[in-house]
N, C-alpha and C. Protein backbone atom coordinates (compact mmCIF):
# COMPACT_ATOMS: atom_id res chain seq x y z
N UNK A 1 52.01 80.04 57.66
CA UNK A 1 53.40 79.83 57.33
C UNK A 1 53.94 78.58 58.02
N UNK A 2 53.55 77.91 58.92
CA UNK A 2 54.07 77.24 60.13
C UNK A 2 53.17 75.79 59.70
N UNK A 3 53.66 74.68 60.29
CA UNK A 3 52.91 73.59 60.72
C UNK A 3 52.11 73.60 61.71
N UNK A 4 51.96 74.44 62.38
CA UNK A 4 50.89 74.71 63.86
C UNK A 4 50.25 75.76 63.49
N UNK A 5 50.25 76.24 62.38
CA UNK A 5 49.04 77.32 62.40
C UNK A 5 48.18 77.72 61.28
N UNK A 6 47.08 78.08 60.99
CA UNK A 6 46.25 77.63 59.81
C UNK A 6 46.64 79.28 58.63
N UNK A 7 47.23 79.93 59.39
CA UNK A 7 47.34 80.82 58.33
C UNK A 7 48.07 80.73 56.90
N UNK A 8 47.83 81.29 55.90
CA UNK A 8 47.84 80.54 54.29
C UNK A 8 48.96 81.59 54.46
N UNK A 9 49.95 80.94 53.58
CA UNK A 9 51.67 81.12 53.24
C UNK A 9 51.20 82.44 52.37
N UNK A 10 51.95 82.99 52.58
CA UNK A 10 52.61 84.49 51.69
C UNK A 10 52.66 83.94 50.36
N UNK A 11 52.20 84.53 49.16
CA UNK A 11 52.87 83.75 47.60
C UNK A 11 54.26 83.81 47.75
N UNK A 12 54.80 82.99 47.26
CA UNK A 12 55.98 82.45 46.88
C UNK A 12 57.07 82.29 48.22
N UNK A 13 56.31 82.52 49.17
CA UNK A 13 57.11 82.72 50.75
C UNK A 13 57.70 83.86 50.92
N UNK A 14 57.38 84.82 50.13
CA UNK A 14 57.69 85.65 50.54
C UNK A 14 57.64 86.81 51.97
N UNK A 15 58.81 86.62 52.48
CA UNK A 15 58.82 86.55 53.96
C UNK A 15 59.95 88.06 54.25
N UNK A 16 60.05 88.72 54.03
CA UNK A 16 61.44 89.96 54.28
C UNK A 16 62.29 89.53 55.31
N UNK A 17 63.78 89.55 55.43
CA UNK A 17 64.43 89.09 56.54
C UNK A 17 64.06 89.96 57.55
N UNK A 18 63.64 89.75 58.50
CA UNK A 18 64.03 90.93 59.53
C UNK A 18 65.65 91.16 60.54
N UNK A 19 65.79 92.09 60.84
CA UNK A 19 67.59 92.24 61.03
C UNK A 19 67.83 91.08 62.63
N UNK A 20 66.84 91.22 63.32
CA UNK A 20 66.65 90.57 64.62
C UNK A 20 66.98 88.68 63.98
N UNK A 21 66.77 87.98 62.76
CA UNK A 21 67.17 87.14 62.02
C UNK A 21 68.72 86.83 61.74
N UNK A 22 68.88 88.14 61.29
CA UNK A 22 70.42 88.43 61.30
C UNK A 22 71.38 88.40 61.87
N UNK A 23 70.89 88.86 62.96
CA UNK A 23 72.13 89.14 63.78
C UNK A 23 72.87 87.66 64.74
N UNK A 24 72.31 86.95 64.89
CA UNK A 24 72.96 85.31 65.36
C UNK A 24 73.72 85.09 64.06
N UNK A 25 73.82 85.33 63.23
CA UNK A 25 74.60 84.74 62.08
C UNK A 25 75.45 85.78 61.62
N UNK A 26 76.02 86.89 62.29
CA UNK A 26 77.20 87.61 62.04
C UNK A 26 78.27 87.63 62.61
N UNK A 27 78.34 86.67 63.92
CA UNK A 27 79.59 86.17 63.96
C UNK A 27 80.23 85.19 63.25
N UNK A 28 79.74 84.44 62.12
CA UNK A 28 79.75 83.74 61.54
C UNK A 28 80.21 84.13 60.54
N UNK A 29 79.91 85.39 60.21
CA UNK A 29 80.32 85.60 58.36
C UNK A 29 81.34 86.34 58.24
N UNK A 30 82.19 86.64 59.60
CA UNK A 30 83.38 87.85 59.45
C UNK A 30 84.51 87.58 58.93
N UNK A 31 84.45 86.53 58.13
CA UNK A 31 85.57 86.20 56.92
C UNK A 31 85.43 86.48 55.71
N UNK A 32 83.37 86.82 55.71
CA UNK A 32 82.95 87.06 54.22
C UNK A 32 83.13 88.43 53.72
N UNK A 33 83.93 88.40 52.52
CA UNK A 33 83.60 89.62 51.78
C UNK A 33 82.58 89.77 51.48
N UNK A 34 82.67 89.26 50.01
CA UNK A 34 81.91 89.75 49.44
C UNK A 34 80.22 88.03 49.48
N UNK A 35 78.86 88.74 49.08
CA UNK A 35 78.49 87.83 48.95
C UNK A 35 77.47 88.10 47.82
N UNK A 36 76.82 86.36 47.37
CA UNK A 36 75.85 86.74 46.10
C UNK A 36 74.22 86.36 47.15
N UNK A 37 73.31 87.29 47.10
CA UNK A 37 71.64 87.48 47.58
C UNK A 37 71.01 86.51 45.85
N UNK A 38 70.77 85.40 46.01
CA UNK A 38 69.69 84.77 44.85
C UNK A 38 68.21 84.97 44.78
N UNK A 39 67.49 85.01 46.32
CA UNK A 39 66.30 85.38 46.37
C UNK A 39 66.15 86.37 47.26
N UNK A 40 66.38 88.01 46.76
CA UNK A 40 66.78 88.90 47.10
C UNK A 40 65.47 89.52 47.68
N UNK A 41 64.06 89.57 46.89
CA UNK A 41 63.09 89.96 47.17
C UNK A 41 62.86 91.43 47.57
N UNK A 42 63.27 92.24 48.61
CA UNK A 42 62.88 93.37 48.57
C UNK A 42 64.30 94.08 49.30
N UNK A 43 65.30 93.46 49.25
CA UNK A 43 66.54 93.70 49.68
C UNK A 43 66.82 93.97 50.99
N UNK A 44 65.93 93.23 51.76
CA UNK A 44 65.91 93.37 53.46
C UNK A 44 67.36 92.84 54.16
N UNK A 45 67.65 91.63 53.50
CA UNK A 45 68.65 90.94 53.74
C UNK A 45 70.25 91.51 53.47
N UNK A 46 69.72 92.30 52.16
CA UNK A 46 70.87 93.02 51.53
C UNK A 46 71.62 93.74 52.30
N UNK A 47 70.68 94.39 53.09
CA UNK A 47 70.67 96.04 53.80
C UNK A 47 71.55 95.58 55.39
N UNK A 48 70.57 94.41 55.82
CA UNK A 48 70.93 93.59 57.34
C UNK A 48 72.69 93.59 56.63
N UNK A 49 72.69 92.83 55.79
CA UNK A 49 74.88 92.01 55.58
C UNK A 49 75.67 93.18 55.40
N UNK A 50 74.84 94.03 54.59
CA UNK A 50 76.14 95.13 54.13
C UNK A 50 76.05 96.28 55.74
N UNK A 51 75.15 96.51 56.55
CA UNK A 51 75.41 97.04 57.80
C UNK A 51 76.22 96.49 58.81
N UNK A 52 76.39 94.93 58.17
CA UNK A 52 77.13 94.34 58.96
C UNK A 52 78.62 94.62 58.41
N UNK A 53 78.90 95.66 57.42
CA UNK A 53 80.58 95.02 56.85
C UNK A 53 80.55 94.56 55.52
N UNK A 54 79.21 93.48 55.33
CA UNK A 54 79.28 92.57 53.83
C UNK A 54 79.30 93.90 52.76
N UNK A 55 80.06 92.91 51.63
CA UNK A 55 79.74 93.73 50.30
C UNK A 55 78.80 92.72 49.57
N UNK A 56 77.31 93.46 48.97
CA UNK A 56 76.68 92.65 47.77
C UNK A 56 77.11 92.75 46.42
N UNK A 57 77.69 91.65 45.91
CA UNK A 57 78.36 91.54 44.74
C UNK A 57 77.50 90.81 43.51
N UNK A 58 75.97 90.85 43.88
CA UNK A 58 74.91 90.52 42.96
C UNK A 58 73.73 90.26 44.05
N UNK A 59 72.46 90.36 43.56
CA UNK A 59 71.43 89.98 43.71
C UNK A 59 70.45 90.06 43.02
N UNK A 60 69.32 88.93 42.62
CA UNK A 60 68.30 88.43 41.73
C UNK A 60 67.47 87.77 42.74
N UNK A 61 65.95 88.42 41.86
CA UNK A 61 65.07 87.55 42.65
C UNK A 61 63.88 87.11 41.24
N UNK A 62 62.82 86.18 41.33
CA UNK A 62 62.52 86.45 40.35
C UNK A 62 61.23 87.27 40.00
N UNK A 63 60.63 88.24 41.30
CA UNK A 63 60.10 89.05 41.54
C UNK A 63 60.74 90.53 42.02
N UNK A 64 61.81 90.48 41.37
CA UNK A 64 62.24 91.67 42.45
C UNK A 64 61.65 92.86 42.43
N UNK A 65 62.23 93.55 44.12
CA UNK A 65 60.68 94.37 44.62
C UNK A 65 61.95 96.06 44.79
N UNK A 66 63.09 96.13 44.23
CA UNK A 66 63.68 97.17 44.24
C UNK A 66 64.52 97.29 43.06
N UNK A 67 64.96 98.42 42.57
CA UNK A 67 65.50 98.77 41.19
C UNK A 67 67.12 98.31 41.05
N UNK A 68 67.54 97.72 42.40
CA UNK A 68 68.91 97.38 42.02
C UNK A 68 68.85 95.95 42.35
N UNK A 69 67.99 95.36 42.26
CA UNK A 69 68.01 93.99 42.17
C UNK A 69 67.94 93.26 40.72
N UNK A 70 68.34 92.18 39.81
CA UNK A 70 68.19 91.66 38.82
C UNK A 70 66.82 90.85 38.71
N UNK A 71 66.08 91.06 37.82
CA UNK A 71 65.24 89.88 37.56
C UNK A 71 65.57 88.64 37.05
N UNK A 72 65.32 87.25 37.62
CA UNK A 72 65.81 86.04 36.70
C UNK A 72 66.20 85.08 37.66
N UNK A 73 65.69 83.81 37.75
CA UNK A 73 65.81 82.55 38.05
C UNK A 73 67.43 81.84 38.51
N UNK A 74 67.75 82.37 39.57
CA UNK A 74 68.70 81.97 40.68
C UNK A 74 69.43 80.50 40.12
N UNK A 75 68.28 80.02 39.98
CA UNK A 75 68.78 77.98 40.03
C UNK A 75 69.23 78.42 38.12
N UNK A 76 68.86 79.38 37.43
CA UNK A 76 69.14 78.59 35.92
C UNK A 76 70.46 80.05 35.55
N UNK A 77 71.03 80.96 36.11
CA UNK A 77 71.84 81.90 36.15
C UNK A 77 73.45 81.32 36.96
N UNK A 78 73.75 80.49 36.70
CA UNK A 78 75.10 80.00 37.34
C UNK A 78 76.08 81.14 37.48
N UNK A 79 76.01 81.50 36.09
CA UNK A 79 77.38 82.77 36.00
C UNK A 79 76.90 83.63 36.98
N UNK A 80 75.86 84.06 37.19
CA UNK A 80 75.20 84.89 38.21
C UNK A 80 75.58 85.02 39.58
N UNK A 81 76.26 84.11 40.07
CA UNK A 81 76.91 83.18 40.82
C UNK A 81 78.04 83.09 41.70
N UNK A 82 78.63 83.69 39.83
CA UNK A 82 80.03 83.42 40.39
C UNK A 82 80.77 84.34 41.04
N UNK A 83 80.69 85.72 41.34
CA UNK A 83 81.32 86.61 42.09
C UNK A 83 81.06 86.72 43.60
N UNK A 84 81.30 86.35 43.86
CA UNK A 84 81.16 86.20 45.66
C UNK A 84 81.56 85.26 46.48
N UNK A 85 81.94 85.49 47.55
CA UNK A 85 82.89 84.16 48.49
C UNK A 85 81.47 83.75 48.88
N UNK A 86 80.83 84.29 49.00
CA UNK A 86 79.63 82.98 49.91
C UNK A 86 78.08 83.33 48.94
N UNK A 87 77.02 82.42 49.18
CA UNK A 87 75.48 82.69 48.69
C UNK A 87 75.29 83.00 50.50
N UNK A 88 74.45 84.01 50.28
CA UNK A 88 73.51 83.92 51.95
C UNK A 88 71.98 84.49 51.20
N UNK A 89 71.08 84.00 52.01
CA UNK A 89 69.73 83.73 51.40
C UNK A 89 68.66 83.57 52.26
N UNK A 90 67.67 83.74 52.14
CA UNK A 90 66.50 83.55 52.70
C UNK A 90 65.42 83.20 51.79
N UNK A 91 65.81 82.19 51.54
CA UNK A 91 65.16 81.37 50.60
C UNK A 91 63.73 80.55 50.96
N UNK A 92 63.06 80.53 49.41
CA UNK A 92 61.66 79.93 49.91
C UNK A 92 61.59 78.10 51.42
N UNK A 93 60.59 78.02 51.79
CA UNK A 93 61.04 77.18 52.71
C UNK A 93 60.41 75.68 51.66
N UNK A 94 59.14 76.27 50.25
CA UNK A 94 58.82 74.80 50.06
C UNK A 94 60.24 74.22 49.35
N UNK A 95 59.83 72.42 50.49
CA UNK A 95 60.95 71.63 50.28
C UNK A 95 61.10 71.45 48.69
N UNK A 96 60.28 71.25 47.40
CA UNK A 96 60.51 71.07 46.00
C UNK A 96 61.35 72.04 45.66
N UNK A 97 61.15 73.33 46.26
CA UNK A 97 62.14 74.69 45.62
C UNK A 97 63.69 74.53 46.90
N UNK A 98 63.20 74.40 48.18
CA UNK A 98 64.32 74.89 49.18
C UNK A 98 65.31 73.10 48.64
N UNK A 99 65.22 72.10 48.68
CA UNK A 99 66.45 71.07 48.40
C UNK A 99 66.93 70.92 46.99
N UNK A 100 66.80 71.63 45.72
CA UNK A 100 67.30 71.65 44.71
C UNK A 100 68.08 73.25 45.11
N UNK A 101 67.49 73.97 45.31
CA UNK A 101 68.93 75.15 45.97
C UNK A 101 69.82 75.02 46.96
N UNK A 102 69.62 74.02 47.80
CA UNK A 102 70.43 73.58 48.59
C UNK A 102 71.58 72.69 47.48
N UNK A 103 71.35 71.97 46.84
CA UNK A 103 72.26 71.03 45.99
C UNK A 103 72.85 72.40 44.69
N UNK A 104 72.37 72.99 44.01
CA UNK A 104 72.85 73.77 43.27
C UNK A 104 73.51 75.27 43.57
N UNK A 105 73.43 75.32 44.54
CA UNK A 105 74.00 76.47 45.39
C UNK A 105 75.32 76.25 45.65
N UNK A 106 75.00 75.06 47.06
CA UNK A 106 76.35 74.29 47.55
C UNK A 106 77.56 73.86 46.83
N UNK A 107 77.19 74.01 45.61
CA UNK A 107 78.19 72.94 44.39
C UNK A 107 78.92 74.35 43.88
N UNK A 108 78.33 75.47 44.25
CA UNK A 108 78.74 76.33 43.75
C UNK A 108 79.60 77.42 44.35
N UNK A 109 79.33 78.03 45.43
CA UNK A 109 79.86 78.50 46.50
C UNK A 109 79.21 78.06 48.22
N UNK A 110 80.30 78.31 49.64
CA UNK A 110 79.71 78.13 50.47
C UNK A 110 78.15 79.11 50.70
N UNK A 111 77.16 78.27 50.98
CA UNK A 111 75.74 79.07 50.65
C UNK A 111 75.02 79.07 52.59
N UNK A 112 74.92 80.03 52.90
CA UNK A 112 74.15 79.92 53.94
C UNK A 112 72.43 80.57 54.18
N UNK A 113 72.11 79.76 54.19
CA UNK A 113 70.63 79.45 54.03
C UNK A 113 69.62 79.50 55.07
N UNK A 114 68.62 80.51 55.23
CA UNK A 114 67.88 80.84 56.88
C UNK A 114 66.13 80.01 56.16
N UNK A 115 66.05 78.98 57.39
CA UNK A 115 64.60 78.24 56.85
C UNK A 115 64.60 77.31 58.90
N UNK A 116 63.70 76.79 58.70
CA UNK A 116 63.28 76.03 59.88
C UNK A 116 64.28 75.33 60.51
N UNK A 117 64.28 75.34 61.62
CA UNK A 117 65.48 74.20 62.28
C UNK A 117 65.00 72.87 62.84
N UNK A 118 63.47 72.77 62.50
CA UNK A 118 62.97 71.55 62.33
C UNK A 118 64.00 70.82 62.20
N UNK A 119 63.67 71.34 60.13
CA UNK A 119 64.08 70.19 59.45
C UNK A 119 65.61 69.34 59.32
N UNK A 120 66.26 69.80 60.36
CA UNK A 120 67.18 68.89 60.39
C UNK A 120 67.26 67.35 61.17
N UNK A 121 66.10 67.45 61.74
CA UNK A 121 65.68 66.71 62.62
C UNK A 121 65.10 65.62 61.56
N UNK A 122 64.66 65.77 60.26
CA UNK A 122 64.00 64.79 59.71
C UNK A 122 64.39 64.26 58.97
N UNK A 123 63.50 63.32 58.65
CA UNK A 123 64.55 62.17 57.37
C UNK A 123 64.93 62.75 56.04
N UNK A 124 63.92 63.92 55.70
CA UNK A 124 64.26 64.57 54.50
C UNK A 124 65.61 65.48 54.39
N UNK A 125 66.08 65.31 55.53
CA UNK A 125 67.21 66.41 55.59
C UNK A 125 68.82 65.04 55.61
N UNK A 126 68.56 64.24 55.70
CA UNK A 126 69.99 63.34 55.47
C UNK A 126 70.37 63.20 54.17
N UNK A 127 70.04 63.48 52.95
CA UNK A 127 70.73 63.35 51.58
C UNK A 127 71.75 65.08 52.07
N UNK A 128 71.21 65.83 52.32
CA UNK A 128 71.98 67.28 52.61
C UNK A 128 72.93 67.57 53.56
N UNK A 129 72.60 66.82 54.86
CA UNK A 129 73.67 67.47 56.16
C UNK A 129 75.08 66.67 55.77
N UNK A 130 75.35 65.52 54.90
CA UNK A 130 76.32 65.63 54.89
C UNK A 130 77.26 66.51 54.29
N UNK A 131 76.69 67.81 53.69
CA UNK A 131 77.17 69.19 53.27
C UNK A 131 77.00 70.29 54.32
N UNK A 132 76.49 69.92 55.49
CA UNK A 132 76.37 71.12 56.33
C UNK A 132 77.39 71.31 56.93
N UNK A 133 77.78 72.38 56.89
CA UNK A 133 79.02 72.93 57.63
C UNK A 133 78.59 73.80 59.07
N UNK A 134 77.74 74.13 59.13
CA UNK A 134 77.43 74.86 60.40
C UNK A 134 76.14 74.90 60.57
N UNK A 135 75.47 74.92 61.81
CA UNK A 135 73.78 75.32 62.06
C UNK A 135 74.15 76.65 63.03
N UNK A 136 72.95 77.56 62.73
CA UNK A 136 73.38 78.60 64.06
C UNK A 136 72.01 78.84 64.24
N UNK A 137 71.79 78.40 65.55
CA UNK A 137 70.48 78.60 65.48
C UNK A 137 69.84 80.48 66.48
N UNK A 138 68.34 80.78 65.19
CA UNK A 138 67.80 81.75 65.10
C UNK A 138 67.11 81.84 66.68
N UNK A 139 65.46 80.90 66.44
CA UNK A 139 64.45 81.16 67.40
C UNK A 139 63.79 81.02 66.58
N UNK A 140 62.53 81.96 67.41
CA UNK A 140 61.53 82.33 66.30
C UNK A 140 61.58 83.83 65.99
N UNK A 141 61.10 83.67 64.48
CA UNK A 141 61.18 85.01 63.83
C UNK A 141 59.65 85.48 63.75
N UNK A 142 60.25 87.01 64.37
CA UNK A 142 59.12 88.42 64.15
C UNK A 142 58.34 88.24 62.18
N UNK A 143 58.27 88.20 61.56
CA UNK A 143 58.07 87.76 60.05
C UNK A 143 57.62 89.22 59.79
N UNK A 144 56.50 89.75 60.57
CA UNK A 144 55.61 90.90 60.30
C UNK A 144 55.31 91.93 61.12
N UNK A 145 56.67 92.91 60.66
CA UNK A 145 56.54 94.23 62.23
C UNK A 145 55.64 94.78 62.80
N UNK A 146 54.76 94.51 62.36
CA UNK A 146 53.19 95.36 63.01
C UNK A 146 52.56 93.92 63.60
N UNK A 147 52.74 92.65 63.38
CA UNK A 147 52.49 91.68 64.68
C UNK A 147 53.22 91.74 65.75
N UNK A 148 51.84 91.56 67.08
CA UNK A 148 52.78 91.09 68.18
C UNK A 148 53.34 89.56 68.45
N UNK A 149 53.17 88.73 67.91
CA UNK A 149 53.44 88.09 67.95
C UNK A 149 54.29 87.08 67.00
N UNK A 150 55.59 86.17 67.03
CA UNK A 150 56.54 85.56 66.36
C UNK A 150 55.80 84.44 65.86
N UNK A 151 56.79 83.87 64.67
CA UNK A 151 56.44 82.82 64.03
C UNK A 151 56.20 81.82 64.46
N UNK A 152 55.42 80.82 64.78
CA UNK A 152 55.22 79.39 65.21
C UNK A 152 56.67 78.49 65.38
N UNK A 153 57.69 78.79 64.10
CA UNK A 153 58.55 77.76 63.61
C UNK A 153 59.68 78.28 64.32
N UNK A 154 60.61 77.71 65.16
CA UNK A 154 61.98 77.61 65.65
C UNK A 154 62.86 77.84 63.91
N UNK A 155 63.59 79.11 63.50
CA UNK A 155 64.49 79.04 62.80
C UNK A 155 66.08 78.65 62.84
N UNK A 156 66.69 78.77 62.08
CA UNK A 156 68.31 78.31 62.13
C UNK A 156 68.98 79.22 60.93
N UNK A 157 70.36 78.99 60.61
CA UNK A 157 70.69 79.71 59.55
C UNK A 157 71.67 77.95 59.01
N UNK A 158 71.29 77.65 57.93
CA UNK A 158 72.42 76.58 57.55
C UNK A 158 74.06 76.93 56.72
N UNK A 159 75.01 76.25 57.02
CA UNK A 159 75.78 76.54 55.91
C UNK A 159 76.21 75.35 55.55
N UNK A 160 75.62 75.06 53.59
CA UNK A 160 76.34 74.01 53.44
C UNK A 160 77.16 74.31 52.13
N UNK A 161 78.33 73.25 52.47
CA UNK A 161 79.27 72.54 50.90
C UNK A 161 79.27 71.75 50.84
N UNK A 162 79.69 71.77 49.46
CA UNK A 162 80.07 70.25 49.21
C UNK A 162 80.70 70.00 49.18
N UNK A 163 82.06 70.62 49.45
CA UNK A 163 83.67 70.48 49.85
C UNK A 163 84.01 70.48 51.48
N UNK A 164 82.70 69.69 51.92
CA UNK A 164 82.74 69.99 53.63
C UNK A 164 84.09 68.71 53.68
N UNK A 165 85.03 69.00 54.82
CA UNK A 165 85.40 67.72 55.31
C UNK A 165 85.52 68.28 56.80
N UNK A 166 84.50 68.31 57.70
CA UNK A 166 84.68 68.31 58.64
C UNK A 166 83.25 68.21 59.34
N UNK A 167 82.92 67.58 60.82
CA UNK A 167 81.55 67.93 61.15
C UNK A 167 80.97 69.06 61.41
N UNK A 168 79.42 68.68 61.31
CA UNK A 168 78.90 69.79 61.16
C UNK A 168 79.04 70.20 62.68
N UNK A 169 78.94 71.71 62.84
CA UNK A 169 79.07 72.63 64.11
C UNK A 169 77.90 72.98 64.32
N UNK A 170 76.88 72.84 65.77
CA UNK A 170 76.23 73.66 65.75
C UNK A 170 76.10 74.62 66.87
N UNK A 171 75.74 75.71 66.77
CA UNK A 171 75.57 76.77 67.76
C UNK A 171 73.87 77.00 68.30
N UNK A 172 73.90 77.36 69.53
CA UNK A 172 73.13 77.50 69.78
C UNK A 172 72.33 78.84 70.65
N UNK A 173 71.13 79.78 70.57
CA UNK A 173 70.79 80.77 70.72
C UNK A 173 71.97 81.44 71.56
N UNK A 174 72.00 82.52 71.48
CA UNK A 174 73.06 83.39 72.17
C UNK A 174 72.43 84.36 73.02
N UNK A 175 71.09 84.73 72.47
CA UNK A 175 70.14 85.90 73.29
C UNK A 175 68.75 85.38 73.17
């Protein structure tokens, strides 16, 4: 999953949030009602927001792995979209899939997005941060409860718009 380690990626990145992921990014969302899950996958994420308070007001994945999730393509479902004050996601990390959901998300509602905190550090990430509205950063994530051991990759949670006018904020580990 990682740049430091030879183990071969999950298909499609498929990764389950774990709640220990979550929880740095719920002081953050206590304005959100309601929100839309796009790559919902097995509704790990679902379960983490709405224990927090959130209401899920849609979710689609295009594998989905539970009966109240929608099947169908996130990036080509706009209307899909539209009911919810925020996107929150745990979205694939390859960059061809993760920076066209970053741009079609953002345009759409505020979207907060859990992937590496690398990549803000790199050149591929300056067409985007000028939409970032917040970083909060994760650590490393547990990925697989029966490992003892965490992910190679330092995570973050992003939030971007495209109606940002202000700098980006970032936070940093809390525990």
């Amino acid at each position: 999953m990682g740049k430091r380690s030879n183990f071969e990626r999950v298909e499609r990145d498929y990764y389950p949030t774990p709640r220990a992921a979550v929880r740095p990014l719920i002081p953050h969302i206590q304005n959100v009602g309601k929100f839309i899950e796009p790559c919902a996958g097995n509704g790990a994420l679902i379960d983490h927001l709405e224990a927090a308070g959130l209401t899920c007001s849609g979710s689609m994945d295009i594998f989905p792995m539970r009966h109240d999730i929608r099947m169908g393509d996130a990036m080509k479902k706009t209307a899909f979209l539209q009911d919810g004050d925020h996107i929150i996601t745990n979205p694939p990390w390859d960059r061809k899939i993760l920076h066209p959901m970053i741009e079609h998300f953002s345009a759409l509602r505020p979207t907060w997005l859990l992937f590496d905190a690398d990549w803000m550090h790199t050149k591929q990430s300056a067409p985007y941060m000028e939409w970032c509205v917040k970083i909060v950063s994760v650590g490393r994530v547990k990925w697989f409860p029966d490992s003892k051991n965490t992910g190679m990759d330092n995570c973050a949670w992003y939030l971007f718009d495209v109606n940002k006018d202000s700098p980006t904020e970032f936070y940093g580990r809390t525990t």
